[in-house]
N, C-alpha and C. Protein backbone atom coordinates (compact mmCIF):
# COMPACT_ATOMS: atom_id res chain seq x y z
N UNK A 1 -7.91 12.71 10.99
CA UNK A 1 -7.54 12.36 9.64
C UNK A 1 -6.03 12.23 9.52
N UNK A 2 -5.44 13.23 10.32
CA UNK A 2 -4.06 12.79 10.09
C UNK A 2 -3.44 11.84 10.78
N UNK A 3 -3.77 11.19 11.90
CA UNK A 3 -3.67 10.34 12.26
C UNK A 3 -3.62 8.32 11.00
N UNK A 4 -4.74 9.10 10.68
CA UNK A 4 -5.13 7.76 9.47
C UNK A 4 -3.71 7.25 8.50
N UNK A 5 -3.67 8.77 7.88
CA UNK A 5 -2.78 9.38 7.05
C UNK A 5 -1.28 8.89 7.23
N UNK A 6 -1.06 8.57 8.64
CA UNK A 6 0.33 8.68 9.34
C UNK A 6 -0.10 7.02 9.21
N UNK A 7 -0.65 6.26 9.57
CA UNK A 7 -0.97 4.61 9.61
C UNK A 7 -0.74 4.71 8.03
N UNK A 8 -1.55 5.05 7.52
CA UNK A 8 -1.82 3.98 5.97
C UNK A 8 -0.16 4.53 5.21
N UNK A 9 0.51 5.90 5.49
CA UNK A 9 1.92 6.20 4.95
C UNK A 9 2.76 5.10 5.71
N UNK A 10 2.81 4.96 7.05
CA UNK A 10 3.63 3.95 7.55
C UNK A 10 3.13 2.65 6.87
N UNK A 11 2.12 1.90 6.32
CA UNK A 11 1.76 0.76 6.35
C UNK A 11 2.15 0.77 4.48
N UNK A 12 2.41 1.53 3.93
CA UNK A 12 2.53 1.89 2.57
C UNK A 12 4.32 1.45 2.15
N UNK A 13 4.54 2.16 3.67
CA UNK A 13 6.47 2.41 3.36
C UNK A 13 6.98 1.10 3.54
N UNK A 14 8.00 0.91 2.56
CA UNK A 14 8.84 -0.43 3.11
C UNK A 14 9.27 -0.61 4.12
N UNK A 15 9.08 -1.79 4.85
CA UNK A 15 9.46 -2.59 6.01
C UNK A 15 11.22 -1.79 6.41
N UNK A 16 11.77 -1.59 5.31
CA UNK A 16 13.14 -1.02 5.24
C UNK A 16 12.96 0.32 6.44
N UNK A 17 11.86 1.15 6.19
CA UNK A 17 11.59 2.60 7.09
C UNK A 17 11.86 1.90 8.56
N UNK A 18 11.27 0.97 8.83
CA UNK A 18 11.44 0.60 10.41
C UNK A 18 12.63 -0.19 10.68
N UNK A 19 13.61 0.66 11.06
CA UNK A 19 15.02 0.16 11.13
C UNK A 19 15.76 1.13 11.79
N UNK A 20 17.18 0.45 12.50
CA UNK A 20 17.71 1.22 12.99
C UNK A 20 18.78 2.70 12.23
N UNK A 21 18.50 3.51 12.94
CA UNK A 21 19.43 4.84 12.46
C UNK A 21 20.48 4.71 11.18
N UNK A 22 20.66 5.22 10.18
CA UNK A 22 22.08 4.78 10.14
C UNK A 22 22.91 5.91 9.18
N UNK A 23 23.88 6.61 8.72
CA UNK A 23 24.42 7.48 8.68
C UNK A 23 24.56 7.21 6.63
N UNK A 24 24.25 6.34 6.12
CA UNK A 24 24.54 5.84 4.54
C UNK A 24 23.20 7.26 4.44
N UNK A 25 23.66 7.44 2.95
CA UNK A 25 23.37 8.52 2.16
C UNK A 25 22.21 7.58 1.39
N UNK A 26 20.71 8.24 1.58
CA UNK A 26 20.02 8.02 0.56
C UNK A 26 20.32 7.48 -0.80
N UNK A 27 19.73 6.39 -1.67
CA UNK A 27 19.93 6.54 -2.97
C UNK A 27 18.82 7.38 -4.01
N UNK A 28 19.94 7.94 -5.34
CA UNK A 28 18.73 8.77 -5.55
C UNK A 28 17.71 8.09 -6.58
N UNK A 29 17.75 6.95 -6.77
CA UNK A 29 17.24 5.92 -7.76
C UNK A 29 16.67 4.68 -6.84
N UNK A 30 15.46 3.91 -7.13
CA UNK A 30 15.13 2.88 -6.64
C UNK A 30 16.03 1.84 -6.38
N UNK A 31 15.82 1.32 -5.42
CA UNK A 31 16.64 0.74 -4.67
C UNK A 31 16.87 -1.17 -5.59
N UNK A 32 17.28 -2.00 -5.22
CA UNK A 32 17.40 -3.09 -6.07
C UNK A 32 15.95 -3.53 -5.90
N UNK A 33 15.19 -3.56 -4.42
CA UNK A 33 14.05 -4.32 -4.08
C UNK A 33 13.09 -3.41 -4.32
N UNK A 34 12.93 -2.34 -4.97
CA UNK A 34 11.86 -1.89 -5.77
C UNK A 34 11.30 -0.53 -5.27
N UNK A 35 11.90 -0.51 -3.80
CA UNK A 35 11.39 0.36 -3.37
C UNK A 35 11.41 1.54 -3.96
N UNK A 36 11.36 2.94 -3.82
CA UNK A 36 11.45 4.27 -4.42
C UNK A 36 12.02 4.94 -3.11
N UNK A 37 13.49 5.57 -3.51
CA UNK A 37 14.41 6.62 -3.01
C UNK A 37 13.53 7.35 -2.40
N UNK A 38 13.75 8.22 -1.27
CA UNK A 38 13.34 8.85 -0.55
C UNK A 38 13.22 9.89 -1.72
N UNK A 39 12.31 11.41 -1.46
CA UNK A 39 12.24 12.37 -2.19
C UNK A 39 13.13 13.96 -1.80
N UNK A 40 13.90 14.43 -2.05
CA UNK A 40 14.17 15.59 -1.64
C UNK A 40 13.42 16.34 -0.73
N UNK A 41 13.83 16.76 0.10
CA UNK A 41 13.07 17.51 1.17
C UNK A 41 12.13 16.73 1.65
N UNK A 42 11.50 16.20 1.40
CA UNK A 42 10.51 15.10 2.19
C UNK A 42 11.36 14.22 3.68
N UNK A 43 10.47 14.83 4.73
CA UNK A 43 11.86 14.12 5.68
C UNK A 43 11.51 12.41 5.47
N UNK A 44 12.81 11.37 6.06
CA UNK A 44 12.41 10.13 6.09
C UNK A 44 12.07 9.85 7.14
N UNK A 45 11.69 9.17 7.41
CA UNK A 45 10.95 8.51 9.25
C UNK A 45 11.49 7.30 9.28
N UNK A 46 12.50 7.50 10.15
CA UNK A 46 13.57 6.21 10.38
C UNK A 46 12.38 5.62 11.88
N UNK A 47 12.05 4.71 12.17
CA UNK A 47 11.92 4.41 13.50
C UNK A 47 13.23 3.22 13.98
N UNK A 48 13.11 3.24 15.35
CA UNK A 48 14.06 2.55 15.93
C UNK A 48 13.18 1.33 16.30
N UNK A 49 13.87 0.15 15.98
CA UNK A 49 12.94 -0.99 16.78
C UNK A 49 13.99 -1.98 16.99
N UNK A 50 14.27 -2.84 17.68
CA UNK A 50 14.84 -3.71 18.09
C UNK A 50 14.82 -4.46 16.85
N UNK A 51 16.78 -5.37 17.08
CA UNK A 51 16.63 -6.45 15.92
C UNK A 51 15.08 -7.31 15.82
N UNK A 52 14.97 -7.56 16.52
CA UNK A 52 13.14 -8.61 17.11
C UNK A 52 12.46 -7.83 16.39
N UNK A 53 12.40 -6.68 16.82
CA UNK A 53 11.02 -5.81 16.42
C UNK A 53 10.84 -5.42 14.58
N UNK A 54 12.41 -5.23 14.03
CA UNK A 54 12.36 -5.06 12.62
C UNK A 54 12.58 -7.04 12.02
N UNK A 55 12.20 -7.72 12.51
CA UNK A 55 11.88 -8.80 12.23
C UNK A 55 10.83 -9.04 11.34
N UNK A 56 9.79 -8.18 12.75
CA UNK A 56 8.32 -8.97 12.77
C UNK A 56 7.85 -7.51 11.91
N UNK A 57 8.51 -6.70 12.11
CA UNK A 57 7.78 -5.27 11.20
C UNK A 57 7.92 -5.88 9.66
N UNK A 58 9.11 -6.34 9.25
CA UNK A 58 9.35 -6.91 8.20
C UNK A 58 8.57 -8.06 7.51
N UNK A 59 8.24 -8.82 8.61
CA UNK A 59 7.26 -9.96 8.15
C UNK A 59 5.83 -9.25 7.88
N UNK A 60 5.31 -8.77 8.56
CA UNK A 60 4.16 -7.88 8.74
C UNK A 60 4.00 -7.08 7.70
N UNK A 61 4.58 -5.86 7.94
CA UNK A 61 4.46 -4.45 6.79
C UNK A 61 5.16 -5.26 5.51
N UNK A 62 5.84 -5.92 5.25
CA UNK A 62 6.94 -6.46 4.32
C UNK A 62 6.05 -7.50 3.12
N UNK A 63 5.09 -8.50 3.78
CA UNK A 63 4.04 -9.01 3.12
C UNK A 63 3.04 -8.02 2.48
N UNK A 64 3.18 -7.56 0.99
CA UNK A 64 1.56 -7.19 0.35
C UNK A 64 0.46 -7.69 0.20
N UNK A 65 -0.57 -6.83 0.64
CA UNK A 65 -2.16 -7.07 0.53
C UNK A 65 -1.94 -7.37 -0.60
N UNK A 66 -2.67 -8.01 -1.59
CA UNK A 66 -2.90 -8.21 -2.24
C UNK A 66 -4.08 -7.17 -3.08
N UNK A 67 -5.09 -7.38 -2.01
CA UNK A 67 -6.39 -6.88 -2.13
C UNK A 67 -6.07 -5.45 -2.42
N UNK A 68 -5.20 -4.71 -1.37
CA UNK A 68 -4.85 -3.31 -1.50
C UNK A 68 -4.56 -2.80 -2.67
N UNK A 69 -3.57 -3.36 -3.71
CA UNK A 69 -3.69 -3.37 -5.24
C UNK A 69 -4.75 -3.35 -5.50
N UNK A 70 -5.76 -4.13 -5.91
CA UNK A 70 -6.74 -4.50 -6.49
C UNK A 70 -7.99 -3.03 -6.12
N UNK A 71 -8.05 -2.20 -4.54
CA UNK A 71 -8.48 -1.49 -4.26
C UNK A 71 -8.13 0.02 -5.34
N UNK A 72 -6.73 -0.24 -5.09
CA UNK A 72 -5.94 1.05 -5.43
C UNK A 72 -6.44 0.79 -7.05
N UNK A 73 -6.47 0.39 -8.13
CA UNK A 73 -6.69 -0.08 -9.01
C UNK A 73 -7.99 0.35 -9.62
N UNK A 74 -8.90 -0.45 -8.96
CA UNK A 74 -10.15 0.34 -9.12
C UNK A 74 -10.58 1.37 -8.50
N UNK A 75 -9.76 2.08 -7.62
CA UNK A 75 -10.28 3.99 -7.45
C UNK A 75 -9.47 4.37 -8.63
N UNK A 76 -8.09 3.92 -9.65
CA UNK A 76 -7.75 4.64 -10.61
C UNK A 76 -8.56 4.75 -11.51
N UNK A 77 -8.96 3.10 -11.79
CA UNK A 77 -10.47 3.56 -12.61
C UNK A 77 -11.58 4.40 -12.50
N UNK A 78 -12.11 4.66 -11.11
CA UNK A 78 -13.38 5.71 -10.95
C UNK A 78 -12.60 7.05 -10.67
N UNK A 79 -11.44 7.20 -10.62
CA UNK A 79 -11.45 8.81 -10.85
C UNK A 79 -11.42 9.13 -12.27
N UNK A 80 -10.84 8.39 -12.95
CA UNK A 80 -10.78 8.24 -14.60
C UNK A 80 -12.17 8.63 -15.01
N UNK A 81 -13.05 7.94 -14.81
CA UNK A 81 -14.37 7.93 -14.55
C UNK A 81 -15.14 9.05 -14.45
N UNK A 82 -14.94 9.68 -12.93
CA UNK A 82 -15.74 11.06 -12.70
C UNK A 82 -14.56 11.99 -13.16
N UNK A 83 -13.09 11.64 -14.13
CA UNK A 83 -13.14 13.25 -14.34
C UNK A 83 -13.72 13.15 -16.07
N UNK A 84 -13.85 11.63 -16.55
CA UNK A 84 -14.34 12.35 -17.98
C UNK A 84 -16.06 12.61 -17.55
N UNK A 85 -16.74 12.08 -16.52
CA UNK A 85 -18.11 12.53 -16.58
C UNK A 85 -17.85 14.37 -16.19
N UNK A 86 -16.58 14.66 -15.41
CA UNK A 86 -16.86 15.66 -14.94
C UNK A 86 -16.45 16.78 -16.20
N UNK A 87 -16.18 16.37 -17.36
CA UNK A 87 -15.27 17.17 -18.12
C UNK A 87 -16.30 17.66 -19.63
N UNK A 88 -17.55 16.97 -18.81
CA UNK A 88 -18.38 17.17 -20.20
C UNK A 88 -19.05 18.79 -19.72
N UNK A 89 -19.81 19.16 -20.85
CA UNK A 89 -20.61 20.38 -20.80
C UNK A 89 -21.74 20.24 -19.57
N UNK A 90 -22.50 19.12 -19.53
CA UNK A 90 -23.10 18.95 -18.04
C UNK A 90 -22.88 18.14 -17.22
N UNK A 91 -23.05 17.41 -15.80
CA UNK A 91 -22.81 16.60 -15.69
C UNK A 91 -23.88 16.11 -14.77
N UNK A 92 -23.89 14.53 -15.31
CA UNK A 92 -24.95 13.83 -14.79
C UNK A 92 -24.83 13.18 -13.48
N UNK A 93 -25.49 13.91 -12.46
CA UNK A 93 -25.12 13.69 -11.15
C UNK A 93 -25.78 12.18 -11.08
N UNK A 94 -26.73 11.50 -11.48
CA UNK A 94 -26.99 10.04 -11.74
C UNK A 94 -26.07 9.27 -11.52
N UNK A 95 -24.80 9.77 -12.38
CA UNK A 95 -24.58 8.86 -13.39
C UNK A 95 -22.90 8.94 -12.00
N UNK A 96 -22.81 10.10 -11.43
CA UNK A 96 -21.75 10.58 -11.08
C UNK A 96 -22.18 9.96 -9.28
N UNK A 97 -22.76 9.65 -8.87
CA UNK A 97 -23.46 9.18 -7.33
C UNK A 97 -22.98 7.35 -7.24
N UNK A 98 -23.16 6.66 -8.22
CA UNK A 98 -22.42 5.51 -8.15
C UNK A 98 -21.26 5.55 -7.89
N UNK A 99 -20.68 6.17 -8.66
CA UNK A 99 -19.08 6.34 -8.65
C UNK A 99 -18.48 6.48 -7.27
N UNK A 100 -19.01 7.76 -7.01
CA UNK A 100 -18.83 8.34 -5.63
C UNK A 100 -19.24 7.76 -4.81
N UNK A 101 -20.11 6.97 -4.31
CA UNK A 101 -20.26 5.69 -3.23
C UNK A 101 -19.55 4.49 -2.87
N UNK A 102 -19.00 4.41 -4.58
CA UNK A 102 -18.07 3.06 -4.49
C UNK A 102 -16.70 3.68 -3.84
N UNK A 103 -16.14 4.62 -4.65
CA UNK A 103 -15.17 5.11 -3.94
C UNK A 103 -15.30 5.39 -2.59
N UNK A 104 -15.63 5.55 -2.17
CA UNK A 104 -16.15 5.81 -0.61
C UNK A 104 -16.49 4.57 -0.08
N UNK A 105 -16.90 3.08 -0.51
CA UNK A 105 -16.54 2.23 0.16
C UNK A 105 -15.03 1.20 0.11
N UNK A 106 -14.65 1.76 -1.17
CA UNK A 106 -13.47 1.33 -1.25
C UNK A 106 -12.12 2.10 -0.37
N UNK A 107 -12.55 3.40 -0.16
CA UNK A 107 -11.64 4.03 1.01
C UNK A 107 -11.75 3.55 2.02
N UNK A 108 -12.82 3.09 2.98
CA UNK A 108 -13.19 2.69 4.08
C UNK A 108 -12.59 1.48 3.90
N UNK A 109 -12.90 0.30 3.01
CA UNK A 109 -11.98 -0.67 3.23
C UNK A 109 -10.85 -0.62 3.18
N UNK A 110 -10.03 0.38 2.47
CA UNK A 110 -8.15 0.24 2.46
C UNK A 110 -8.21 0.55 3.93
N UNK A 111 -9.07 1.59 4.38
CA UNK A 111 -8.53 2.17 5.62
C UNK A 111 -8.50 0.82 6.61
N UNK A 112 -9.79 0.13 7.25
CA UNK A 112 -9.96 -0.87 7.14
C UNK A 112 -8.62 -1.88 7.48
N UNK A 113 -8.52 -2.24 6.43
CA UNK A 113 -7.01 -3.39 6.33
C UNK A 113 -6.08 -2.44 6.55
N UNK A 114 -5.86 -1.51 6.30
CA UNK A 114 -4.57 -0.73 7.07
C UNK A 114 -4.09 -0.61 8.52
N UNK A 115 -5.73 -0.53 9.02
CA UNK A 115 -5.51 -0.89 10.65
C UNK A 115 -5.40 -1.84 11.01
N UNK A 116 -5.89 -2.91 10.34
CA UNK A 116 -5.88 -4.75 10.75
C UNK A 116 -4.28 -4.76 10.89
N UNK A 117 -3.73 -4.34 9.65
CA UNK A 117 -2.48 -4.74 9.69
C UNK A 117 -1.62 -3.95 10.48
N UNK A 118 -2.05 -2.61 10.61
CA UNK A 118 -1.18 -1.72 11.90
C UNK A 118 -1.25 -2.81 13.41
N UNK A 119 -2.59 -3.21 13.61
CA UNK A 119 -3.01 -3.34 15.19
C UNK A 119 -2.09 -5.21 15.19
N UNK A 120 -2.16 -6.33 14.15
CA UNK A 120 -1.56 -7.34 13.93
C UNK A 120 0.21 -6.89 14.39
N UNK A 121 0.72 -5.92 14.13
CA UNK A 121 2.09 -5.55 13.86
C UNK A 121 1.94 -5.49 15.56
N UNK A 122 1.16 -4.21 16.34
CA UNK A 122 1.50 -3.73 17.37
C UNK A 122 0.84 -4.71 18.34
N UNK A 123 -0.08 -5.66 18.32
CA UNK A 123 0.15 -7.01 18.83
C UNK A 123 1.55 -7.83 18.91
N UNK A 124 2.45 -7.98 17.71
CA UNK A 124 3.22 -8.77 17.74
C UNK A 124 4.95 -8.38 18.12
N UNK A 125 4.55 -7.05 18.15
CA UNK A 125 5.58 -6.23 18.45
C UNK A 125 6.18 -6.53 20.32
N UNK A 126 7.33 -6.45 20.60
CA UNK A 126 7.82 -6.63 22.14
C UNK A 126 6.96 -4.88 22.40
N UNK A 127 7.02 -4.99 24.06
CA UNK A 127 6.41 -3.45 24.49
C UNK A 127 6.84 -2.38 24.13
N UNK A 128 8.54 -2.30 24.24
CA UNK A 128 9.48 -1.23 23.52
C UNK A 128 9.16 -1.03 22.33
N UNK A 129 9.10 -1.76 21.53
CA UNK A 129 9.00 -1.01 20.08
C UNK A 129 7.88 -0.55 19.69
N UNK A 130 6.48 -1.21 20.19
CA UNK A 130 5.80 -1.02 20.04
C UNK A 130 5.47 0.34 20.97
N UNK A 131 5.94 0.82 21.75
CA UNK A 131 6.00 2.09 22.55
C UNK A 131 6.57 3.30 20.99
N UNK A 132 7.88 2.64 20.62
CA UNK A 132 8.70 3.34 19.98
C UNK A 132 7.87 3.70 18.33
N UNK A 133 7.28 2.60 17.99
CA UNK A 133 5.82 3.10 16.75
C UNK A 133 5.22 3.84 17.04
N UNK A 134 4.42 3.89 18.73
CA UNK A 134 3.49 4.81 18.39
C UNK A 134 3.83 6.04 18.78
N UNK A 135 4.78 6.21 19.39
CA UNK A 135 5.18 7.61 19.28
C UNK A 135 5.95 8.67 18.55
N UNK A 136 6.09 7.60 17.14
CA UNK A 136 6.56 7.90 16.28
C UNK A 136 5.34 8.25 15.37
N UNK A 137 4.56 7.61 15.29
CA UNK A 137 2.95 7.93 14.81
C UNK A 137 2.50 9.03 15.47
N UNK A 138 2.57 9.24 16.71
CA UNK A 138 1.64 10.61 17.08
C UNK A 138 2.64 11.98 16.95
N UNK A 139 4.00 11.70 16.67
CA UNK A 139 4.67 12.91 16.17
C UNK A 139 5.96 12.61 14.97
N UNK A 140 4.87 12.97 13.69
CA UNK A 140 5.44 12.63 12.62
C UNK A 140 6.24 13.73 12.43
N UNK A 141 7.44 13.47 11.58
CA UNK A 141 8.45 14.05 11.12
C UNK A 141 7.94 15.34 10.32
N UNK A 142 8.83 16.48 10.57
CA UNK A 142 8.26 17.29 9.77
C UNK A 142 9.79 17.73 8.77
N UNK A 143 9.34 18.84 7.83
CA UNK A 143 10.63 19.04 6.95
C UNK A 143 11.37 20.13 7.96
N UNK A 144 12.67 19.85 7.39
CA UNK A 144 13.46 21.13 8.24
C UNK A 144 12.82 22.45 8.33
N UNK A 145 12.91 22.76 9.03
CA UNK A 145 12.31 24.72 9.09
C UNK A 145 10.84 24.47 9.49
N UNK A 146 10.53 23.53 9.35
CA UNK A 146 8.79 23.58 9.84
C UNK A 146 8.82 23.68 11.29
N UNK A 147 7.83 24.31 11.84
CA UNK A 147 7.48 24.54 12.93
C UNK A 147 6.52 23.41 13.43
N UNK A 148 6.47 23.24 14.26
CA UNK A 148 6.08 21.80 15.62
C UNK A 148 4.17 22.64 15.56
N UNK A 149 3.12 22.00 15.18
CA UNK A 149 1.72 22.71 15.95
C UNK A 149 1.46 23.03 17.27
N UNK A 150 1.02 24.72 17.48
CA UNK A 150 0.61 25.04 18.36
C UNK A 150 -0.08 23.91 19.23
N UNK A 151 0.20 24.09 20.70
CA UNK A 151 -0.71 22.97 21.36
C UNK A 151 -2.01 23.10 21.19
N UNK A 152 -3.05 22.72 21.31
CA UNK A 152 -4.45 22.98 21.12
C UNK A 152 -4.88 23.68 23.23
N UNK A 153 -5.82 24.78 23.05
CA UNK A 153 -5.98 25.60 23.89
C UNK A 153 -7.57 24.28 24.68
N UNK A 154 -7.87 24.20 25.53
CA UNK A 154 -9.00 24.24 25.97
C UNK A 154 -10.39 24.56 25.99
N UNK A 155 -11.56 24.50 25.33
CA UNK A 155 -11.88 25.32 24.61
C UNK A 155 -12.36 26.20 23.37
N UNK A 156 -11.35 25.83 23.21
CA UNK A 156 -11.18 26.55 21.47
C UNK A 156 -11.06 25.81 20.20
């Protein structure tokens, strides 16, 4: 799951995240192109990719689904949904099982196009950068003071 989590946050963040290093100070207000300022304490995940590589990340991650709106949109509506069914004196699991199916196929599809568009990127990506994504994906940034996870034992 966290794996997923780490795709659909990278595929979420502006094309801007995949870029080289650079020492300028966060802004604390949205940026001109809409994006939203990093958050306090939240670390940022700079990746490094070649001029080439933040090209095609840019063309790629940089183009919106369309559809992905339209997804995100209608799960705002069905949670709206199951919390006034959930907010009554009983609740009608009937009525509450639609809801909850759709949402559940509408997750599967964001997830879905999130990977189309991850695996399109790391197709089009040179080998380096595309080395340099995914190992930026399998060890995401953590906040200062956090500790790295125990390795997993054998086993256990």
């Amino acid at each position: 799951m966290r794996g997923t989590m780490s795709i659909a946050l990278l595929l979420a963040a502006p094309a801007a995240a995949i870029a080289a290093p650079t020492t300028a100070k966060p802004a604390a207000a949205a940026t001109a192109g809409g994006a939203l300022a990093p958050t306090p304490g939240v670390p940022v995940r700079r990746i490094t990719l070649s001029p080439e590589g933040r090209a095609i990340a840019a063309r790629i991650i940089g183009t919106p689904d369309p559809r992905l709106k339209e997804i995100q949109a209608e799960m705002t509506t069905i949670r709206q949904q199951k919390a006034q069914l959930i907010a009554g004196a009983t609740v009608d699991v009937e009525k509450l099982e639609p809801l909850l199916r759709r949402e559940e196929a509408l997750q599967g599809e964001m997830r879905t196009r999130q990977n189309d568009r991850l695996l399109s990127l790391l197709r089009a990506l040179p080998e380096a950068d595309r080395v340099a994504l995914l190992h930026s994906m399998a060890n995401p940034a953590r906040p200062d003071g956090a500790k790295a996870p125990a390795p997993a034992t054998p086993g256990h």
